[in-house]
PDB file of N, CA and C in Angstrom:
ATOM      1  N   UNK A   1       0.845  -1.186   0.000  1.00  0.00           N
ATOM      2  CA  UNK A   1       0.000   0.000   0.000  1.00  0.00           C
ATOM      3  C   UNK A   1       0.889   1.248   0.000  1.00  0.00           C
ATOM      4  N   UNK A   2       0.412   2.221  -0.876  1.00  0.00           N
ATOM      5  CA  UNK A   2       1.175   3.432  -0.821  1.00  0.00           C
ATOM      6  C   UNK A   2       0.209   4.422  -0.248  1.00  0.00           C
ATOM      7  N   UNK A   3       0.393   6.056   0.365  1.00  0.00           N
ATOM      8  CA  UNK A   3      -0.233   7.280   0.692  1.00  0.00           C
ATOM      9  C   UNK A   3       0.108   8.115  -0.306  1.00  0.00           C
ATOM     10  N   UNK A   4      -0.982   9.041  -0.169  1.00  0.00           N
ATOM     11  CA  UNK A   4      -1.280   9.815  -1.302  1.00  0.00           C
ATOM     12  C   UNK A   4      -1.581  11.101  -0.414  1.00  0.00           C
ATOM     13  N   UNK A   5      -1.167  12.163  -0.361  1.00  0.00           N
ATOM     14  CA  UNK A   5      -1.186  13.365  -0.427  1.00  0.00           C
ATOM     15  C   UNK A   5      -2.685  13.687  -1.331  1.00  0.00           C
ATOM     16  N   UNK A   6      -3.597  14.170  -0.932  1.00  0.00           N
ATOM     17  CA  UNK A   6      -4.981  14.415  -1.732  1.00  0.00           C
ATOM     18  C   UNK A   6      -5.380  16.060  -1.639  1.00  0.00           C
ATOM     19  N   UNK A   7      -4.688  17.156  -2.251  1.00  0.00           N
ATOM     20  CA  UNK A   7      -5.133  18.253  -1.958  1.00  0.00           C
ATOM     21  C   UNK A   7      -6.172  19.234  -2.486  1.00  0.00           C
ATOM     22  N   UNK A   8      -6.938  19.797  -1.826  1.00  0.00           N
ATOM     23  CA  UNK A   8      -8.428  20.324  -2.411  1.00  0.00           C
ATOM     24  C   UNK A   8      -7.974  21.868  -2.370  1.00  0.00           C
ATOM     25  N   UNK A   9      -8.419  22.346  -3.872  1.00  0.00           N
ATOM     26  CA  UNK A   9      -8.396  23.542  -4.343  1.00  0.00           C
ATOM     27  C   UNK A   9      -9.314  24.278  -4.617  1.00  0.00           C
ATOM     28  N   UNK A  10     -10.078  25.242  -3.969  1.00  0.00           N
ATOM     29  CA  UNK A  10     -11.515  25.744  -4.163  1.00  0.00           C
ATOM     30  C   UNK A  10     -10.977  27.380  -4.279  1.00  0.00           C
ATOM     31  N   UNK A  11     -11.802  27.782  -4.884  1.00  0.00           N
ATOM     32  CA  UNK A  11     -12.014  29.440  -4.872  1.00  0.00           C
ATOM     33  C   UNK A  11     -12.314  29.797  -3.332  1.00  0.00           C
ATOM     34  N   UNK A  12     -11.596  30.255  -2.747  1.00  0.00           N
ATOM     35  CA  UNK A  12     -11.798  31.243  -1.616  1.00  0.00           C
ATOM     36  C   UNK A  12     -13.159  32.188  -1.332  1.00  0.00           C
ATOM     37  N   UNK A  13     -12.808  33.255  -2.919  1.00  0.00           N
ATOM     38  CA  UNK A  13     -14.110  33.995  -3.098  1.00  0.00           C
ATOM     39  C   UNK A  13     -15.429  33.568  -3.212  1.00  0.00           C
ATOM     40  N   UNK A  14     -15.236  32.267  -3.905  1.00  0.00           N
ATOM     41  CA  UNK A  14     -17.005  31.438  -3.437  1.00  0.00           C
ATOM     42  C   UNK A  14     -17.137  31.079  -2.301  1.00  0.00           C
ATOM     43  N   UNK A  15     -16.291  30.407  -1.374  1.00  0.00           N
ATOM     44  CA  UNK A  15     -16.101  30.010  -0.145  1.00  0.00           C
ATOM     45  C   UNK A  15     -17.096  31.127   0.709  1.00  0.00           C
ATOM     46  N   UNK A  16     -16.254  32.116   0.349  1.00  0.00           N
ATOM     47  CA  UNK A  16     -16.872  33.444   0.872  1.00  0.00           C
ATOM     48  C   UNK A  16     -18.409  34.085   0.745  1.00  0.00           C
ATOM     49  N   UNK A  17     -18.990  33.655  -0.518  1.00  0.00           N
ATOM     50  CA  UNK A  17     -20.082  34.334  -0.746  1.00  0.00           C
ATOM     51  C   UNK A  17     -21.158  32.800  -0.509  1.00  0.00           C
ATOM     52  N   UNK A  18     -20.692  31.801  -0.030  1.00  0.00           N
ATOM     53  CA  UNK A  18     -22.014  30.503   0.367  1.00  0.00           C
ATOM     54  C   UNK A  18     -22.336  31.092   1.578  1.00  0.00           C
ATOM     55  N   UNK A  19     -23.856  30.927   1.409  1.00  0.00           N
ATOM     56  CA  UNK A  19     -24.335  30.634   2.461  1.00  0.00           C
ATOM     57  C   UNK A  19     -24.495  29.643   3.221  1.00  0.00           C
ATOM     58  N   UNK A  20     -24.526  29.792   4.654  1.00  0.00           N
ATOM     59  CA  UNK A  20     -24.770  29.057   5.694  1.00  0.00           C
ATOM     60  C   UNK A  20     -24.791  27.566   5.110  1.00  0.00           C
ATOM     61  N   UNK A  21     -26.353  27.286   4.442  1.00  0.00           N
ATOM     62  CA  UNK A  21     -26.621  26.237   3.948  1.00  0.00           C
ATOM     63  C   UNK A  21     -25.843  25.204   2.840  1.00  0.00           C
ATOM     64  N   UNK A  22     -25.164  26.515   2.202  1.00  0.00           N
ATOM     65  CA  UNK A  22     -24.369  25.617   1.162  1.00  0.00           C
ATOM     66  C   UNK A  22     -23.281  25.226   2.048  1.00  0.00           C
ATOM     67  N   UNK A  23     -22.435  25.929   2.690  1.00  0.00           N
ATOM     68  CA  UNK A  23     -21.429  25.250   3.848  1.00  0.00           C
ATOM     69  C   UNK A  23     -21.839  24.215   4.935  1.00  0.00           C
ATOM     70  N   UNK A  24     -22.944  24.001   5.208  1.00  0.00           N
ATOM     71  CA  UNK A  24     -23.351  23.143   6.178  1.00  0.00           C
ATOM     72  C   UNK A  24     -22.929  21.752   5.362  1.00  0.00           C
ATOM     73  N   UNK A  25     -24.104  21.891   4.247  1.00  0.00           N
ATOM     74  CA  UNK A  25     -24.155  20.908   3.417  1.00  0.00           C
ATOM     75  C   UNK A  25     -22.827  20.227   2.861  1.00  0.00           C
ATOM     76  N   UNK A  26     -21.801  21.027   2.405  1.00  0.00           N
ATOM     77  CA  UNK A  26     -20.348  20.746   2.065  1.00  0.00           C
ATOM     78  C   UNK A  26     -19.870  20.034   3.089  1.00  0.00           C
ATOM     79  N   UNK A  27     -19.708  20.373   4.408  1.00  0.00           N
ATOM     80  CA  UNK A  27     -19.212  20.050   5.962  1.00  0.00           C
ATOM     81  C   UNK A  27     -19.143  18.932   6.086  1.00  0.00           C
ATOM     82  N   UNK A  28     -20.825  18.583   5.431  1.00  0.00           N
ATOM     83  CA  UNK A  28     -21.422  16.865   5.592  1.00  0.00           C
ATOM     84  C   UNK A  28     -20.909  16.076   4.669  1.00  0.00           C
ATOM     85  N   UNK A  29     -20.672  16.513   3.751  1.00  0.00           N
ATOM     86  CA  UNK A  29     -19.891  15.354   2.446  1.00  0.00           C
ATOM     87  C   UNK A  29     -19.046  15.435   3.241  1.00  0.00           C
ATOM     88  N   UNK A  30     -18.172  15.865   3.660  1.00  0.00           N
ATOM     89  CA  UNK A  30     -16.813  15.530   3.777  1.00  0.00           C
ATOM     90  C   UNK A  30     -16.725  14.753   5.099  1.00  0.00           C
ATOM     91  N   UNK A  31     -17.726  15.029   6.005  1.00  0.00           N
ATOM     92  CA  UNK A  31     -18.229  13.726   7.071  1.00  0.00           C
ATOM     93  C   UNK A  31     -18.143  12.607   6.513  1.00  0.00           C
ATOM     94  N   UNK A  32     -19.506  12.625   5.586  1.00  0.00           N
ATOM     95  CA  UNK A  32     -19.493  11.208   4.932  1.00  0.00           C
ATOM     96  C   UNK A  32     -18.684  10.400   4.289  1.00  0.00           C
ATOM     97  N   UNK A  33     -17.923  11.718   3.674  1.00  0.00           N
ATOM     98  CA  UNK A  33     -16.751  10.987   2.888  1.00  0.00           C
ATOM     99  C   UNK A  33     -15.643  10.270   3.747  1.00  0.00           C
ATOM    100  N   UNK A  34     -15.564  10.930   4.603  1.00  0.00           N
ATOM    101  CA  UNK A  34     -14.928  10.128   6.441  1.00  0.00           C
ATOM    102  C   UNK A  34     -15.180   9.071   6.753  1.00  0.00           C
ATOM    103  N   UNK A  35     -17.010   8.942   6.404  1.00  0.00           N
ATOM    104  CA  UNK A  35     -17.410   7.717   6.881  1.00  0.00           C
ATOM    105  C   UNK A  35     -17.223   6.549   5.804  1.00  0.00           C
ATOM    106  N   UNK A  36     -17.406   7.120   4.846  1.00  0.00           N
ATOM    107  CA  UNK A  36     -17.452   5.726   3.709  1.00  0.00           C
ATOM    108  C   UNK A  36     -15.886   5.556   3.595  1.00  0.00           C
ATOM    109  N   UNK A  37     -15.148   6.431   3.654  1.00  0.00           N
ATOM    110  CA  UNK A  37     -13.533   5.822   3.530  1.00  0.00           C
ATOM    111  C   UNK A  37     -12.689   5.804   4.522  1.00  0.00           C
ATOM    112  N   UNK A  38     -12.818   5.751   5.809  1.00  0.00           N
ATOM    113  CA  UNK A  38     -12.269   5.959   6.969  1.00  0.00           C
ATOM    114  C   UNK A  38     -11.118   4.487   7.096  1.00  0.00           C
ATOM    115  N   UNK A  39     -11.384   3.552   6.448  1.00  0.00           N
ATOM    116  CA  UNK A  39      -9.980   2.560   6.422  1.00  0.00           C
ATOM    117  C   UNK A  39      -8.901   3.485   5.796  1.00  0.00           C
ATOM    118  N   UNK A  40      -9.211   3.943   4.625  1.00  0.00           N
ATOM    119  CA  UNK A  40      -8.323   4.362   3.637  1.00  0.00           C
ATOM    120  C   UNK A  40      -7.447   5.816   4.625  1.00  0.00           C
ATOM    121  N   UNK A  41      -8.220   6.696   5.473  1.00  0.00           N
ATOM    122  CA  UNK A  41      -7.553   7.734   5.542  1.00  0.00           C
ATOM    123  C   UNK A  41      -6.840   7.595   6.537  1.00  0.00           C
ATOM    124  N   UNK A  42      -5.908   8.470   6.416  1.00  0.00           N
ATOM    125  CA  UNK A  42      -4.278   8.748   7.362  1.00  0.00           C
ATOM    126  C   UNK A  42      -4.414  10.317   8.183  1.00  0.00           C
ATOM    127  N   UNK A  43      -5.139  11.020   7.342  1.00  0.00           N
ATOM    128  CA  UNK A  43      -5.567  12.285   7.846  1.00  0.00           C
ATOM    129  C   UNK A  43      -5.663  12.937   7.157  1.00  0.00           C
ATOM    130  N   UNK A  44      -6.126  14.634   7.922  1.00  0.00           N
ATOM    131  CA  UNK A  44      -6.392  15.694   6.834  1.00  0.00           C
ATOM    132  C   UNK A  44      -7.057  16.586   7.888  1.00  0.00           C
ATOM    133  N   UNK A  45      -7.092  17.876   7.306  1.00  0.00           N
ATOM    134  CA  UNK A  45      -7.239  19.318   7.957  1.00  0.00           C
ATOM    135  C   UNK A  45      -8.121  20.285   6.644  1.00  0.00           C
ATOM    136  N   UNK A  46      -9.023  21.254   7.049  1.00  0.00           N
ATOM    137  CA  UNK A  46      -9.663  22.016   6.798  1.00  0.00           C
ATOM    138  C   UNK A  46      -8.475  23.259   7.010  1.00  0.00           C
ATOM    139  N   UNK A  47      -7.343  24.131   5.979  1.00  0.00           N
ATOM    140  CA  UNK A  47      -6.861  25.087   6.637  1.00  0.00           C
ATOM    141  C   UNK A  47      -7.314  26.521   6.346  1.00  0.00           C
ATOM    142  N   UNK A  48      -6.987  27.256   7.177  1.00  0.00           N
ATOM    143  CA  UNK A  48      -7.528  28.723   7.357  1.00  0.00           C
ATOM    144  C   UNK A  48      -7.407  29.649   5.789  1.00  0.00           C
ATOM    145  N   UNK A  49      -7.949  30.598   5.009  1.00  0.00           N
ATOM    146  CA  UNK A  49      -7.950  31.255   4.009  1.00  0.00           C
ATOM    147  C   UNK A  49      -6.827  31.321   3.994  1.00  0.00           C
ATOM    148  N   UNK A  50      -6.181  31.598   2.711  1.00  0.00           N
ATOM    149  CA  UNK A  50      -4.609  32.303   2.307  1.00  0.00           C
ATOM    150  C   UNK A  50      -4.419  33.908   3.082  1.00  0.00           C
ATOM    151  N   UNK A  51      -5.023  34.469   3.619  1.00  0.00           N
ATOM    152  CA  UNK A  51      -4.817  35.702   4.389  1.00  0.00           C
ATOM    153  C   UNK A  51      -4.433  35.322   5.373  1.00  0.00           C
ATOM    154  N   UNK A  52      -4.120  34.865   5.891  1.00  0.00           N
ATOM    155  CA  UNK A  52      -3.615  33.711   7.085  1.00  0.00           C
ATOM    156  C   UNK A  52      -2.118  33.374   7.151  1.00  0.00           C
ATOM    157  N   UNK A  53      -1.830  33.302   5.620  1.00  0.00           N
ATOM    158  CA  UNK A  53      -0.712  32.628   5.564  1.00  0.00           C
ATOM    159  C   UNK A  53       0.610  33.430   6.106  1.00  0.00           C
ATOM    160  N   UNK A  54       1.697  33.131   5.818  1.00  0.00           N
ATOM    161  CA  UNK A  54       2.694  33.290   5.784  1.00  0.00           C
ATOM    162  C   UNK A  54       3.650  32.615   5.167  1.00  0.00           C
ATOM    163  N   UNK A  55       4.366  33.350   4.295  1.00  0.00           N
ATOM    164  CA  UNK A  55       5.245  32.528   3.227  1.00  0.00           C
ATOM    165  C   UNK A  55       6.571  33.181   3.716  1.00  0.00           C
ATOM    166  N   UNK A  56       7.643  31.657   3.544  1.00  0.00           N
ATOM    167  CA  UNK A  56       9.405  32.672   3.846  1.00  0.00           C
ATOM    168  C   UNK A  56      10.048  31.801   2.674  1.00  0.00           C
ATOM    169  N   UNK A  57      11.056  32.385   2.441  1.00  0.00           N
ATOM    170  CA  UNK A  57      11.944  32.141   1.228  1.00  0.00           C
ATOM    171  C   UNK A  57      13.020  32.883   1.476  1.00  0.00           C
ATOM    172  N   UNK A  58      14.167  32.659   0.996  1.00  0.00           N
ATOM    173  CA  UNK A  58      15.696  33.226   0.879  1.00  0.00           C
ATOM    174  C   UNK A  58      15.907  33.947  -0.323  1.00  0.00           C
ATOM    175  N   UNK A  59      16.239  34.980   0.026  1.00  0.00           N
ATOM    176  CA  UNK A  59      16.712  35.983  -1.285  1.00  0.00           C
ATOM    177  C   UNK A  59      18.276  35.308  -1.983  1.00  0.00           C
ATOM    178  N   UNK A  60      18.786  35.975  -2.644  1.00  0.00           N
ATOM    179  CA  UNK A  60      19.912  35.713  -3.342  1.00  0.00           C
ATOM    180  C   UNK A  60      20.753  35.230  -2.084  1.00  0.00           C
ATOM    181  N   UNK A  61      20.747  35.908  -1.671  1.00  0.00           N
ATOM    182  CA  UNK A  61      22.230  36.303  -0.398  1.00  0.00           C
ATOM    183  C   UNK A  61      21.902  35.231   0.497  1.00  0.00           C
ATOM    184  N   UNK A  62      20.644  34.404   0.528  1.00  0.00           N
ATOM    185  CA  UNK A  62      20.456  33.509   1.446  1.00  0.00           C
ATOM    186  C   UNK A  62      20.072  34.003   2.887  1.00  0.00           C
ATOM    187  N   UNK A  63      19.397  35.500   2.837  1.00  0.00           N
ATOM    188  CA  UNK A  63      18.865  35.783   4.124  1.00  0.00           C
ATOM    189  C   UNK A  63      16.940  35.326   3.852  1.00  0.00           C
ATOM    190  N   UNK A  64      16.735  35.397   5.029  1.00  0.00           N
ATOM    191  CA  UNK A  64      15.197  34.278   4.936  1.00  0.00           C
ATOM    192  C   UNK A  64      14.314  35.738   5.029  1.00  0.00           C
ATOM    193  N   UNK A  65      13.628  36.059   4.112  1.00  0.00           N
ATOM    194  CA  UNK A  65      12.493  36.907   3.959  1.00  0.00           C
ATOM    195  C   UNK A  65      10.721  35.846   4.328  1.00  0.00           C
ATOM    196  N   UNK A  66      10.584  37.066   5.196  1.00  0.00           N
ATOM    197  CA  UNK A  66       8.891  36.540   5.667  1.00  0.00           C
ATOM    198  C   UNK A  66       7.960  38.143   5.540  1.00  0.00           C
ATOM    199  N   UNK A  67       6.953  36.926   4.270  1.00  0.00           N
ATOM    200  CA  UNK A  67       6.123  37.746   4.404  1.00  0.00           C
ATOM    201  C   UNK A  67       4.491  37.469   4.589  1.00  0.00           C
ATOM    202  N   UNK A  68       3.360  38.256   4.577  1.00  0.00           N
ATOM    203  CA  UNK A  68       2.356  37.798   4.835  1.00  0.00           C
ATOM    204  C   UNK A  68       2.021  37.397   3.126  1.00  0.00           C
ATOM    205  N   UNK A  69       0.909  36.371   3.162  1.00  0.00           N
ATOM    206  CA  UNK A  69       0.255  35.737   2.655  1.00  0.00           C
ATOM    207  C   UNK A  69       0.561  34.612   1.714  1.00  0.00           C
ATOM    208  N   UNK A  70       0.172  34.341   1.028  1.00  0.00           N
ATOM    209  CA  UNK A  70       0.383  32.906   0.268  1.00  0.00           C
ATOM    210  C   UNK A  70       1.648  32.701  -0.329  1.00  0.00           C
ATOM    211  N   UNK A  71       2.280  31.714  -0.831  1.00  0.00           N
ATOM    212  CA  UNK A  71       3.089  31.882  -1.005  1.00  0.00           C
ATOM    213  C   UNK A  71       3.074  31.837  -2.793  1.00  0.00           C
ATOM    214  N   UNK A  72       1.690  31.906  -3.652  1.00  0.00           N
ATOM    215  CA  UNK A  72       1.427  31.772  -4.879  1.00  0.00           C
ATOM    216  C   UNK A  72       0.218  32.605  -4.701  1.00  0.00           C
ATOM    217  N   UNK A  73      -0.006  34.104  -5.820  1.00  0.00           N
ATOM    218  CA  UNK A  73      -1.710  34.372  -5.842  1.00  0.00           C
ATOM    219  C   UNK A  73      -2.429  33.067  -7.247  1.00  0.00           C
ATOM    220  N   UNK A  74      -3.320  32.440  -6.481  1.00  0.00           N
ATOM    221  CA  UNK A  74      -4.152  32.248  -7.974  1.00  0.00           C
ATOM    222  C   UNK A  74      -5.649  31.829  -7.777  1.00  0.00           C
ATOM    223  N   UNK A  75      -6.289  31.688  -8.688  1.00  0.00           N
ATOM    224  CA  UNK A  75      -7.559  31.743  -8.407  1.00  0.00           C
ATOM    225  C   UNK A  75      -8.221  30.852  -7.827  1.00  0.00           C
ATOM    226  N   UNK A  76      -7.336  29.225  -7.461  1.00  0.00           N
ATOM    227  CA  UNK A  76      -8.364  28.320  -6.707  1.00  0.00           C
ATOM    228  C   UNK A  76      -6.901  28.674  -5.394  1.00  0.00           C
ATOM    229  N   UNK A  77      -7.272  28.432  -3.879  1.00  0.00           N
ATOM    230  CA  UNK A  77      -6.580  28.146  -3.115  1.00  0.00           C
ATOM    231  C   UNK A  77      -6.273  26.773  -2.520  1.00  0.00           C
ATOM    232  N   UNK A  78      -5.191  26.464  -2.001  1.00  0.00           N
ATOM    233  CA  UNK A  78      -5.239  25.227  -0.909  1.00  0.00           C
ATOM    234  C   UNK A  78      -5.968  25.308  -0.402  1.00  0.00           C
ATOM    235  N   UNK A  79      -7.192  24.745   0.081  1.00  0.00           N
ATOM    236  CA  UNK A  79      -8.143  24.771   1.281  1.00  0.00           C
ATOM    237  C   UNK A  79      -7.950  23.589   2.545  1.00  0.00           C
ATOM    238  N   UNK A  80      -7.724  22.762   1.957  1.00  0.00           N
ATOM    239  CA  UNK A  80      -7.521  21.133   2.955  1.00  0.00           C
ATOM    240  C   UNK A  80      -6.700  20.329   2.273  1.00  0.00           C
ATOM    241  N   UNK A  81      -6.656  19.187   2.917  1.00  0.00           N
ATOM    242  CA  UNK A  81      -6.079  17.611   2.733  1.00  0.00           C
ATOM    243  C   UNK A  81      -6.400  16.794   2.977  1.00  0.00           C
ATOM    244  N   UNK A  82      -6.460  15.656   2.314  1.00  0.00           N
ATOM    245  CA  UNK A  82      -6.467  14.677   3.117  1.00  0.00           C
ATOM    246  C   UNK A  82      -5.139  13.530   2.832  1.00  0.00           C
ATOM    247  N   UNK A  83      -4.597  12.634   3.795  1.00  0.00           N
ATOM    248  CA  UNK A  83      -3.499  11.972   3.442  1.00  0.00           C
ATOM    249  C   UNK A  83      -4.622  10.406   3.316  1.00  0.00           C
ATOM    250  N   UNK A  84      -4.142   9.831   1.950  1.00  0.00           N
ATOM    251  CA  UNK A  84      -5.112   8.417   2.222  1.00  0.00           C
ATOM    252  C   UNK A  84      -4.154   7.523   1.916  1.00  0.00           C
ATOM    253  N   UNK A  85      -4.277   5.876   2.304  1.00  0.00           N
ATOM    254  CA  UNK A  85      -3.766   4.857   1.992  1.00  0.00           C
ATOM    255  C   UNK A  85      -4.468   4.298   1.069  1.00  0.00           C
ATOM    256  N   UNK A  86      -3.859   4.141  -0.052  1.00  0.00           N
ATOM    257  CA  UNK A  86      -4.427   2.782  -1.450  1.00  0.00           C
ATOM    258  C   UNK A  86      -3.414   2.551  -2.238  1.00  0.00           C
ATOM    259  N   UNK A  87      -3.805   1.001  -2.752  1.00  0.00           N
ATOM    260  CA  UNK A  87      -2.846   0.292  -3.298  1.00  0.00           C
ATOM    261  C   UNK A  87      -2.227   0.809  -4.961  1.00  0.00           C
ATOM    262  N   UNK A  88      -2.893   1.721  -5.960  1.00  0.00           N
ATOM    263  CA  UNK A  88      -2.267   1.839  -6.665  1.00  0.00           C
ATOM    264  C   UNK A  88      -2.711   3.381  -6.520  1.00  0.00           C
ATOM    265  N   UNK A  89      -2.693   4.386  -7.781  1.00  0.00           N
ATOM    266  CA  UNK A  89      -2.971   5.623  -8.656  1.00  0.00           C
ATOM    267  C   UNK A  89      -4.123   5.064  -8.785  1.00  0.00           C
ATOM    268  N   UNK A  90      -4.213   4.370  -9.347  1.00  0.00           N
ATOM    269  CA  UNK A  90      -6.566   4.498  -9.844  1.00  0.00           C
ATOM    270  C   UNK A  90      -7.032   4.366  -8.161  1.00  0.00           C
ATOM    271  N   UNK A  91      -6.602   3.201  -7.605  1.00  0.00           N
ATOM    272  CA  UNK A  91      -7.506   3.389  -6.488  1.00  0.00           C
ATOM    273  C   UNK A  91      -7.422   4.839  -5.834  1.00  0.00           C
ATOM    274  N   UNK A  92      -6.067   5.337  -5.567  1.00  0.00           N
ATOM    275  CA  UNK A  92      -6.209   6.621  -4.900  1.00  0.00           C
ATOM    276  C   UNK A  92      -7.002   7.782  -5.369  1.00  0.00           C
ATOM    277  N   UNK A  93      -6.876   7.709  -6.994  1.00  0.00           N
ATOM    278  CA  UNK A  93      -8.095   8.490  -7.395  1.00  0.00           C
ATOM    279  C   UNK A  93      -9.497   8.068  -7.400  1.00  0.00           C
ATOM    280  N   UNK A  94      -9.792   6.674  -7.427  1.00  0.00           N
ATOM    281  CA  UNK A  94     -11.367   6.475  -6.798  1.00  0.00           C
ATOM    282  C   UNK A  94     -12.011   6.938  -5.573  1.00  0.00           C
ATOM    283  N   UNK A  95     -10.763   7.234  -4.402  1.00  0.00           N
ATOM    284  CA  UNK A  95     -11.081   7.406  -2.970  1.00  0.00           C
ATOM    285  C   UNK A  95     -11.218   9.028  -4.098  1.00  0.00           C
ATOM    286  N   UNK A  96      -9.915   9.775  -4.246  1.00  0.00           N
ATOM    287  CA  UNK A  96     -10.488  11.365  -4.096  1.00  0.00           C
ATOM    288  C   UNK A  96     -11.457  11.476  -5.054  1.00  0.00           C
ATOM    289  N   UNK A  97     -11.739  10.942  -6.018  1.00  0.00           N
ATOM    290  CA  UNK A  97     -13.283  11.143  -6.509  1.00  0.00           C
ATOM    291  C   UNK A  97     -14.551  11.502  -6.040  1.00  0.00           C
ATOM    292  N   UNK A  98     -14.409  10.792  -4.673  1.00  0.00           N
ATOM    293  CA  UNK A  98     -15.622  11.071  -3.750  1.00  0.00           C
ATOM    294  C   UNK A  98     -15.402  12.771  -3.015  1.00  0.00           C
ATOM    295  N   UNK A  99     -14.459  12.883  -2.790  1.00  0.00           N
ATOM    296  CA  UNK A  99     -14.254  14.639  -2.109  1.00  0.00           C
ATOM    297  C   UNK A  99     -14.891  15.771  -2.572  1.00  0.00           C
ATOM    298  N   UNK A 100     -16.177  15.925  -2.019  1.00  0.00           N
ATOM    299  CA  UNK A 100     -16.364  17.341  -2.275  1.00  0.00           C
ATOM    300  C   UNK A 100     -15.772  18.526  -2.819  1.00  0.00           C
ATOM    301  N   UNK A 101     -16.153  18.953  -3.531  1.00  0.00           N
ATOM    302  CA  UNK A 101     -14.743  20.151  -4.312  1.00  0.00           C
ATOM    303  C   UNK A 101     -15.774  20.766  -5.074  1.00  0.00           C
ATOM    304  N   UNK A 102     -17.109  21.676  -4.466  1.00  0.00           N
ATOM    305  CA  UNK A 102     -17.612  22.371  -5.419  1.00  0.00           C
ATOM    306  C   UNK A 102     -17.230  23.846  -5.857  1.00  0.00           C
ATOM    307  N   UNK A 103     -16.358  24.120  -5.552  1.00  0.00           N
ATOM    308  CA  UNK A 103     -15.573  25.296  -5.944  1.00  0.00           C
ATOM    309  C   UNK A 103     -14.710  25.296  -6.521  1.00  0.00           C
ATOM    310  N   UNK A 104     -13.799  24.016  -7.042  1.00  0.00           N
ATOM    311  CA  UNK A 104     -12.408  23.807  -7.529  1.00  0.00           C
ATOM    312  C   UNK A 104     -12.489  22.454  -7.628  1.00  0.00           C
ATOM    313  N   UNK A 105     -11.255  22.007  -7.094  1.00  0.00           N
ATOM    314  CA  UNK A 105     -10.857  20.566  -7.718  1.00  0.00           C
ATOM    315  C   UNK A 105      -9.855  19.633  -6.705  1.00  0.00           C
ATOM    316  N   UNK A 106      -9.374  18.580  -6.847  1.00  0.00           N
ATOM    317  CA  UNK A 106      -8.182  18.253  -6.024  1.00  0.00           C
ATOM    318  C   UNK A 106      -7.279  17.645  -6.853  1.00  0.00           C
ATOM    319  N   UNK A 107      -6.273  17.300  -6.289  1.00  0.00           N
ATOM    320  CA  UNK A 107      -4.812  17.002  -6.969  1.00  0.00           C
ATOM    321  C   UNK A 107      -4.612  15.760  -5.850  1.00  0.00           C
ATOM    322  N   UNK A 108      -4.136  14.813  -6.396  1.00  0.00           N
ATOM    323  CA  UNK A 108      -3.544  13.652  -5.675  1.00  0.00           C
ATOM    324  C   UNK A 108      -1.940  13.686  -6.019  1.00  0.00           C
ATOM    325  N   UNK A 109      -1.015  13.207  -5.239  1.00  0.00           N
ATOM    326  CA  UNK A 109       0.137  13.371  -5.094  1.00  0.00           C
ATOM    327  C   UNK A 109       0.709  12.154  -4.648  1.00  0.00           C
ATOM    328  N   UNK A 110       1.321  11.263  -4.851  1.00  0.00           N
ATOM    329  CA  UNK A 110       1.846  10.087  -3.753  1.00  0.00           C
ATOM    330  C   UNK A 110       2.917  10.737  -3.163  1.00  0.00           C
ATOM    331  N   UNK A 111       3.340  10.150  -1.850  1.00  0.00           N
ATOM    332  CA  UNK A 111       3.706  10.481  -1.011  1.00  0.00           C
ATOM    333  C   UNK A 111       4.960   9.626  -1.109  1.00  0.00           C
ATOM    334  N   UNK A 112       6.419  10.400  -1.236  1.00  0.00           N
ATOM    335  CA  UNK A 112       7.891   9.716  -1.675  1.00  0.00           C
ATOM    336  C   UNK A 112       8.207   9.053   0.130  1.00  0.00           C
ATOM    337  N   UNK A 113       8.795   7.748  -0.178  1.00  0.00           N
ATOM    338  CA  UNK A 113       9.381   7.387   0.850  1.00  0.00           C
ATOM    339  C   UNK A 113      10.661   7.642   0.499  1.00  0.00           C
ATOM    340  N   UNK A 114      10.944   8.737   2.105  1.00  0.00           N
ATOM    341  CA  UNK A 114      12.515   9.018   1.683  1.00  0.00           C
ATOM    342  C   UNK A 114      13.115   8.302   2.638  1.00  0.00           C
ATOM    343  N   UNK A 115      13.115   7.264   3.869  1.00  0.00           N
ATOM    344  CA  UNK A 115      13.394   6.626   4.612  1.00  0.00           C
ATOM    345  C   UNK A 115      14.737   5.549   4.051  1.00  0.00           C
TER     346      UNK A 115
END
């Protein structure tokens, strides 16, 4: 079995303009999606808007610059993760198939063993 890095990319600005109901409702897929795949998952987090962020990087000279916000502008953001266990690429994309993503999309990633 390998892990997969599963990351969800939604517009922020829609994020922003749902109502109550459409966020409730979202909340619950991703319950359910908990519930119907809960062997498979390793974890995952809901994280805070890109205004939140903080990005650092090294200039030429190798001194570490920090600044506020993302560390990329673009129109869908990181929003969450989830880390899942499955045995190949199709299965891992059958599990993120099920993920809610009505604002954007997700990206699956396997996860390098550097051990």
């Amino acid at each position: 079995m390998s892990e997969y890095l599963v990351l969800i990319y939604e517009s922020e600005a829609a994020w922003e303009k749902a109502d109550g109901e459409t966020a409730g409702t979202m909340m619950k897929e991703h319950q359910e999606f908990g519930e119907r795949n809960g062997a498979a998952l390793r974890g995952g987090n809901a994280l805070h808007p890109t205004t939140s962020a903080t990005s650092l990087r090294r200039d030429a000279s190798g001194k570490l610059v920090v600044t506020d916000g993302a560390f990329a502008e673009t129109k869908e953001a990181l929003g969450g993760y989830y880390v899942i266990e499955a045995g190949d690429l199709d299965a891992a994309i059958a599990i993120a198939s099920q993920i809610p993503a009505h604002f954007g999309g997700v990206e699956v990633r396997p996860i390098r063993d550097v051990g």
